[in-house]
N, C-alpha and C. Protein backbone atom coordinates (compact mmCIF):
# COMPACT_ATOMS: atom_id res chain seq x y z
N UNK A 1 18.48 -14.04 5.39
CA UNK A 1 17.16 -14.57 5.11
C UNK A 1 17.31 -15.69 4.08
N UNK A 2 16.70 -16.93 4.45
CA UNK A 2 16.36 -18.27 3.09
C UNK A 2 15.77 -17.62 2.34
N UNK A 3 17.00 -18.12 0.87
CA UNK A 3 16.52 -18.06 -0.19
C UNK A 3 14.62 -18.28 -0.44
N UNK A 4 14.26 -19.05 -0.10
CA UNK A 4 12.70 -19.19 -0.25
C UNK A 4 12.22 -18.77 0.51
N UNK A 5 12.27 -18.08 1.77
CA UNK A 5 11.62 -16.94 2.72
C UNK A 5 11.55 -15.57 1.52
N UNK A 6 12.61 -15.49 0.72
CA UNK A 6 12.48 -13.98 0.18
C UNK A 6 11.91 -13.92 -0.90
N UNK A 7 12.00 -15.63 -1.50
CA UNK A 7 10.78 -15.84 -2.67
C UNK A 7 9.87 -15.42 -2.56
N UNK A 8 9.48 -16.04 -1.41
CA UNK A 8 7.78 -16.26 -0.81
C UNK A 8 7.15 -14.48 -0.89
N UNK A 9 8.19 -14.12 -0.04
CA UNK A 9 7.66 -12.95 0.42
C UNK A 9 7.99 -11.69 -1.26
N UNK A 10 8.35 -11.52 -2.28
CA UNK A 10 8.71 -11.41 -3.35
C UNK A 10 7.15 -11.53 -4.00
N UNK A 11 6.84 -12.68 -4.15
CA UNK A 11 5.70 -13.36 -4.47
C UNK A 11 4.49 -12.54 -4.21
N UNK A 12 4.86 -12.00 -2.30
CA UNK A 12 3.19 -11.99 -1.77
C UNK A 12 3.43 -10.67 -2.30
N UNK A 13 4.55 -9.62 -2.40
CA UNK A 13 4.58 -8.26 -2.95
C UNK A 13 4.22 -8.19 -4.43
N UNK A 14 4.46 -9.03 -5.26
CA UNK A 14 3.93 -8.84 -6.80
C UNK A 14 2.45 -9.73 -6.70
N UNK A 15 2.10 -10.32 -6.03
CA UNK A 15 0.34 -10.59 -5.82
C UNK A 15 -0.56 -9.29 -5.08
N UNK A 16 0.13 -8.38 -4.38
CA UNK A 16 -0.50 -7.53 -3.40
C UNK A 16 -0.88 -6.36 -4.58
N UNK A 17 0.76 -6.41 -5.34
CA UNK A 17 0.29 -5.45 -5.97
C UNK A 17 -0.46 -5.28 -7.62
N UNK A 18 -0.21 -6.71 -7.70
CA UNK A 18 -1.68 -6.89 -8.53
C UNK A 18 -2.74 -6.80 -8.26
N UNK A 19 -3.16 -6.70 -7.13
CA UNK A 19 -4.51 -7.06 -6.14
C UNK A 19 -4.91 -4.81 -5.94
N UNK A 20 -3.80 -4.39 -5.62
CA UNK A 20 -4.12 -3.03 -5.60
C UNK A 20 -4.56 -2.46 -7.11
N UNK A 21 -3.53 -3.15 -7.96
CA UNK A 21 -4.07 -2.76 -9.52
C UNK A 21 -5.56 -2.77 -10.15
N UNK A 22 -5.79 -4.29 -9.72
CA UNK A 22 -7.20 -4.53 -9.76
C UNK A 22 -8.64 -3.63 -9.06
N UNK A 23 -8.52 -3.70 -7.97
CA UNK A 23 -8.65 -2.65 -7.52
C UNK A 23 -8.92 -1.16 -7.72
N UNK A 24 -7.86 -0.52 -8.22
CA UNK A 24 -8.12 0.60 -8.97
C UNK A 24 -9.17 0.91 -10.28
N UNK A 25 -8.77 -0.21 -10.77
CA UNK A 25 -9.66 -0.41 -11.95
C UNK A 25 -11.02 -1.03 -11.86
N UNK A 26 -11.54 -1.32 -10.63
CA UNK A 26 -12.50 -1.71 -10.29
C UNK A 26 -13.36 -0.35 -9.84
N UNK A 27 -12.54 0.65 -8.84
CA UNK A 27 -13.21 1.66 -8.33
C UNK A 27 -12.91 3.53 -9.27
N UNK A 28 -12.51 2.79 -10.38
CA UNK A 28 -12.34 4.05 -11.34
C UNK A 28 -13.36 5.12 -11.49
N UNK A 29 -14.34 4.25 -11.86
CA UNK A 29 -15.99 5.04 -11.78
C UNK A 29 -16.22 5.26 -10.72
N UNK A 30 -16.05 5.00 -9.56
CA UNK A 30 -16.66 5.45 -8.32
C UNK A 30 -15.71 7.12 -8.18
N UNK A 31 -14.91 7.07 -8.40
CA UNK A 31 -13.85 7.84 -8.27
C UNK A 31 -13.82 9.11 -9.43
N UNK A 32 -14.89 9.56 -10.40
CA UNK A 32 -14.75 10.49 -11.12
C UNK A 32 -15.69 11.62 -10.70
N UNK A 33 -15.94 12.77 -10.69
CA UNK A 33 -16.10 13.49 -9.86
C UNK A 33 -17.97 13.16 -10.76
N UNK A 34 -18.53 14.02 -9.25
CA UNK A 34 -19.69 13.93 -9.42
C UNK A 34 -20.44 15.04 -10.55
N UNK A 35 -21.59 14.32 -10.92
CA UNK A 35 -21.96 15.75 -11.55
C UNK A 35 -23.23 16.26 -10.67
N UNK A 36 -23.05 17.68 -11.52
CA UNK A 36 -23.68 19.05 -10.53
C UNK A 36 -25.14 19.03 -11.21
N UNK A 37 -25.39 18.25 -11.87
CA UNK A 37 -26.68 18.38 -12.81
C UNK A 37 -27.75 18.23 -11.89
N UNK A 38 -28.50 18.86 -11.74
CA UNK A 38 -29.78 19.26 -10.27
C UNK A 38 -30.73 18.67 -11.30
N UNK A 39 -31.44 18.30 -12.40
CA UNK A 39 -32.18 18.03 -13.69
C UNK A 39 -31.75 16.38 -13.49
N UNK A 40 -31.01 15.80 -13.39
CA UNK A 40 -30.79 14.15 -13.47
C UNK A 40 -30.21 13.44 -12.42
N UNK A 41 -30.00 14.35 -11.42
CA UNK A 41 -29.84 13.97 -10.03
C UNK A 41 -30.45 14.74 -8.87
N UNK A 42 -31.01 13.97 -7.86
CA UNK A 42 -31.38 15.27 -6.91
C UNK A 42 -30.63 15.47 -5.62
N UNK A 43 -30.48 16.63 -4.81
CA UNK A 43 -29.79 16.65 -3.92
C UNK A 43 -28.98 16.17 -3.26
N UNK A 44 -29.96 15.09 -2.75
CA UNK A 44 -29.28 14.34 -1.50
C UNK A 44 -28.65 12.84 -2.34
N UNK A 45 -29.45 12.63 -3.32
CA UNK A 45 -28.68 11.66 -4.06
C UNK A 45 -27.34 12.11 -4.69
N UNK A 46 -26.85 13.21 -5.14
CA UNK A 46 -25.45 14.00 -5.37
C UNK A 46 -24.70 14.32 -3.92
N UNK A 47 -25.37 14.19 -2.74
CA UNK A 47 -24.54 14.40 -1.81
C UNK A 47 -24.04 12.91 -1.33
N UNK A 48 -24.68 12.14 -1.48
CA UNK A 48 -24.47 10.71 -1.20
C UNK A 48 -23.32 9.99 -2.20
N UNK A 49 -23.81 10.44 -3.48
CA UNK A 49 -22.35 10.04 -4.33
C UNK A 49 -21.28 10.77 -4.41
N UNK A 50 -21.28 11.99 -4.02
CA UNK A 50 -19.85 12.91 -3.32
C UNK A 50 -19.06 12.48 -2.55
N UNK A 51 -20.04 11.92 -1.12
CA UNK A 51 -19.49 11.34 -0.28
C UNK A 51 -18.91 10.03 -0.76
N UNK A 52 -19.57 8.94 -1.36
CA UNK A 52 -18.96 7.44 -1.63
C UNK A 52 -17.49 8.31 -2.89
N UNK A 53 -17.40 9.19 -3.85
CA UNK A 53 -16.49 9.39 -4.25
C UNK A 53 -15.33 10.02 -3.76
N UNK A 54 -15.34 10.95 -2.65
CA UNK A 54 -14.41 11.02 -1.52
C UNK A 54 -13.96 9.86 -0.77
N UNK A 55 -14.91 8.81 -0.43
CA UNK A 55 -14.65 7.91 -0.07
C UNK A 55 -13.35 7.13 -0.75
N UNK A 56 -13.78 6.49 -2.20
CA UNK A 56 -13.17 5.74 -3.02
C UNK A 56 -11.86 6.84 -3.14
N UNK A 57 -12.07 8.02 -3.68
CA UNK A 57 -10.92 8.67 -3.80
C UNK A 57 -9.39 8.08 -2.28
N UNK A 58 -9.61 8.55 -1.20
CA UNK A 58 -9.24 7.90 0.11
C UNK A 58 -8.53 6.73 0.03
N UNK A 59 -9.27 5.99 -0.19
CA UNK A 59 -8.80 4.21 -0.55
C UNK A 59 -8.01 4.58 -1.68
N UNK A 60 -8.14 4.98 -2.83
CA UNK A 60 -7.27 5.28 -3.50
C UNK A 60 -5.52 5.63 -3.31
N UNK A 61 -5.54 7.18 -2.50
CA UNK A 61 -4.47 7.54 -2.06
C UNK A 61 -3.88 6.21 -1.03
N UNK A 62 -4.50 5.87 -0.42
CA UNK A 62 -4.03 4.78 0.32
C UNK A 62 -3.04 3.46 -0.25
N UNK A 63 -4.13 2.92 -1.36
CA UNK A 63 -3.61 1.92 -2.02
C UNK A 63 -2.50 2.78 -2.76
N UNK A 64 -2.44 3.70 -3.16
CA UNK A 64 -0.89 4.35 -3.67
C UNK A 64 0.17 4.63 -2.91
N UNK A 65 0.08 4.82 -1.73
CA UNK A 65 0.89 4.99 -0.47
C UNK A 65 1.83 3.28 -0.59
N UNK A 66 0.63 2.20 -0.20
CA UNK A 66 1.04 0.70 -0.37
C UNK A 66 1.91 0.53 -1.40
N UNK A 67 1.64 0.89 -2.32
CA UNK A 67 2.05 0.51 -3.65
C UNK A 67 3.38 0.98 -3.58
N UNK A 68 3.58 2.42 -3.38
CA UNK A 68 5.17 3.09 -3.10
C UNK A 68 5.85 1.99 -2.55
N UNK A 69 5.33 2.03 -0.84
CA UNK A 69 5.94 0.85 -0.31
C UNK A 69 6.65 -0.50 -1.05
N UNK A 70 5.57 -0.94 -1.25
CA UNK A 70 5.71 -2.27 -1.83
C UNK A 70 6.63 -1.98 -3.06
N UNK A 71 6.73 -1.07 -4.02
CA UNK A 71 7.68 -1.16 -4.93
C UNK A 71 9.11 -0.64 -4.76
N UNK A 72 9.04 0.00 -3.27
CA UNK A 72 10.47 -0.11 -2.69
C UNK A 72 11.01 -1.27 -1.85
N UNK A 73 10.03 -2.12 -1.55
CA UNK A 73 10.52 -3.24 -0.92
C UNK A 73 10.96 -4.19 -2.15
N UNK A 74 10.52 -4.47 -3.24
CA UNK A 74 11.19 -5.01 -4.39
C UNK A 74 12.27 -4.18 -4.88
N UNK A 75 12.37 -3.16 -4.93
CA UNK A 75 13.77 -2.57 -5.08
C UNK A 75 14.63 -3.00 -4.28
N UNK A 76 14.22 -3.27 -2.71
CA UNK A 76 15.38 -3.48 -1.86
C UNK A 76 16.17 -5.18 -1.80
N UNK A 77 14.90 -5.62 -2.68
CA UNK A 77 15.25 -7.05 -3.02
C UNK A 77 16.26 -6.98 -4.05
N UNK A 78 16.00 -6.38 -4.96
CA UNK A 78 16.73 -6.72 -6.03
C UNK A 78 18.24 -5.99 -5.72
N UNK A 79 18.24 -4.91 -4.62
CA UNK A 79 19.68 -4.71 -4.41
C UNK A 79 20.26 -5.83 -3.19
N UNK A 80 19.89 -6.28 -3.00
CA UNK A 80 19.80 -7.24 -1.66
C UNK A 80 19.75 -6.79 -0.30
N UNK A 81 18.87 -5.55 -0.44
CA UNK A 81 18.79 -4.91 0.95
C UNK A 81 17.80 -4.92 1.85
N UNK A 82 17.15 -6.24 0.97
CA UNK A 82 15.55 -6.68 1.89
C UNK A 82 15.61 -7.23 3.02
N UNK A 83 15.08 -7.21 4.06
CA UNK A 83 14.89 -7.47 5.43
C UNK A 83 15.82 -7.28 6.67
N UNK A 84 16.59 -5.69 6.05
CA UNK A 84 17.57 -4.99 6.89
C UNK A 84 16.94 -3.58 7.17
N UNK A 85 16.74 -2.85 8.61
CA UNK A 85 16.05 -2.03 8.73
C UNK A 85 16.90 -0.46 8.13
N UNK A 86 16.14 -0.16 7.70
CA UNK A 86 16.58 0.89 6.77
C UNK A 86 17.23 2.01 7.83
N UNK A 87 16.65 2.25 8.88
CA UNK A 87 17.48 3.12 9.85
C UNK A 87 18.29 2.41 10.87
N UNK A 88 18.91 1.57 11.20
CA UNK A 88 19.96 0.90 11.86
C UNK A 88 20.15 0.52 11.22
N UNK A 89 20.19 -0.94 10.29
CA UNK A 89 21.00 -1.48 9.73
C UNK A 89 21.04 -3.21 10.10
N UNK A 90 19.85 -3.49 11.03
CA UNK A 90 19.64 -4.23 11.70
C UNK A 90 19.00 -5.30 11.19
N UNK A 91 18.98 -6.57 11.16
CA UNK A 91 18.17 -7.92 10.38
C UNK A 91 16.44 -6.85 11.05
N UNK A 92 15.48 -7.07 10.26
CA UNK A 92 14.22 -7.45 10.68
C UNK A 92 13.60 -7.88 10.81
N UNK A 93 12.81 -8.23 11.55
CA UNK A 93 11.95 -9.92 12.49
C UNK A 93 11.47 -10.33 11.44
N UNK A 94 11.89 -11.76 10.53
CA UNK A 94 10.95 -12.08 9.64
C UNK A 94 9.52 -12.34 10.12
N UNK A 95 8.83 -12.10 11.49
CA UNK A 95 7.73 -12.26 11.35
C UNK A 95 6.90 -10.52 11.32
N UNK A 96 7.89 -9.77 11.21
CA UNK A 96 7.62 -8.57 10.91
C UNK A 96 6.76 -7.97 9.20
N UNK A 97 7.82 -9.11 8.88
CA UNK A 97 7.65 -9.11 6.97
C UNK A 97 7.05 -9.55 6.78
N UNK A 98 6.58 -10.91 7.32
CA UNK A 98 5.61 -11.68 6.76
C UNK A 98 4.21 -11.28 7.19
N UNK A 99 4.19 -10.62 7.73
CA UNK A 99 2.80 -9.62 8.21
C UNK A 99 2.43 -8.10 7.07
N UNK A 100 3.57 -7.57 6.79
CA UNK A 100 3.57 -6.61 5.82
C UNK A 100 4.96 -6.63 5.25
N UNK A 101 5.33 -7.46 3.69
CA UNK A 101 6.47 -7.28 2.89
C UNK A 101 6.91 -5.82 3.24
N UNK A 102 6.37 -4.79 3.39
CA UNK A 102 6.59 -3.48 2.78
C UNK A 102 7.08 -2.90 3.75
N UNK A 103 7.68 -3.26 5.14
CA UNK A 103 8.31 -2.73 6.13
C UNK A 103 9.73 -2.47 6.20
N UNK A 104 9.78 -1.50 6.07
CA UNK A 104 11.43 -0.86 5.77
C UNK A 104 12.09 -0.66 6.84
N UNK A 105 11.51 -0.40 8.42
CA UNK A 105 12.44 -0.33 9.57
C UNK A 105 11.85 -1.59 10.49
N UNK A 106 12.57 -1.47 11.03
CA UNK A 106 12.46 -2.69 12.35
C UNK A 106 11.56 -1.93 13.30
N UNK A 107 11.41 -3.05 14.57
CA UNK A 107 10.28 -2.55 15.00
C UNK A 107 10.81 -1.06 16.21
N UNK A 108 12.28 -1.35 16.47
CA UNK A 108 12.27 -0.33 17.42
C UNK A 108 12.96 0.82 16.77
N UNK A 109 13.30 0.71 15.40
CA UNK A 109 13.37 1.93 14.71
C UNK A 109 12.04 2.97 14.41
N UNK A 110 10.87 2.22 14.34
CA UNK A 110 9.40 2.48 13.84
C UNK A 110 9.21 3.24 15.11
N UNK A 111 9.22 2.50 16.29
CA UNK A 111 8.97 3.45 17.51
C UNK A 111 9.60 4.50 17.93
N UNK A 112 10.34 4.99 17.09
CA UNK A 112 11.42 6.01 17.42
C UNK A 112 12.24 5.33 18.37
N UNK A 113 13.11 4.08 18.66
CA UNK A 113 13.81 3.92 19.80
C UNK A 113 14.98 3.53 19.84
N UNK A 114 14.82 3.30 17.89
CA UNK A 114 16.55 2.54 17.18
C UNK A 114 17.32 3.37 16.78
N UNK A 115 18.51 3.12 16.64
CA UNK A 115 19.37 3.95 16.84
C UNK A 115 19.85 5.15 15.28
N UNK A 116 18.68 4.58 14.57
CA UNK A 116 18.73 5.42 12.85
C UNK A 116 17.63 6.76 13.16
């Protein structure tokens, strides 16, 4: 891979995951559990913010899932093991990466069809 293909893509992984950071800290409050107080909330308005905080919670685990990713794909940079599929051993389609930095197998390893 060019030196500036792995910049680039380097780049879009420490912007993504500033962008998830932000993020978090945006939906913090949405995300603390509801209260049970029947006196300053009523019913269906506590069932409605249960639900949007399950919600946010969700997106949460998600954006942490990404984040794993993405901070093993900068690991694999810095050992120089970026854009080799982690179960063969195989180059991976740079247009694979440039769609999601955070892809660790190739595409016919992903399908179960490569040989890792």
């Amino acid at each position: 891979m060019k030196d500036e293909t792995l910049a680039r893509l380097e780049r879009m992984i420490r912007d993504r995951l500033a962008e998830i950071e932000a993020e978090e800290a945006a939906t913090a409050e949405t995300r603390r559990p509801v209260e049970l107080d029947q006196q300053s909330v009523g019913r269906l308005s506590r069932m409605d913010a249960m639900q949007a905080q399950e919600m946010a919670s969700a997106q949460s685990r998600r954006r942490s899932a990404e984040r794993r990713r993405l901070a093993a794909a900068l690991a694999r940079i810095a050992e120089g093991e970026f854009g080799y599929c982690q179960g063969c051993g195989e180059p991976i389609a740079p247009r694979r990466l440039e769609l999601d930095p955070g892809h660790a197998l190739c595409v016919d390893c992903a399908g179960g069809r490569g040989n890792g």
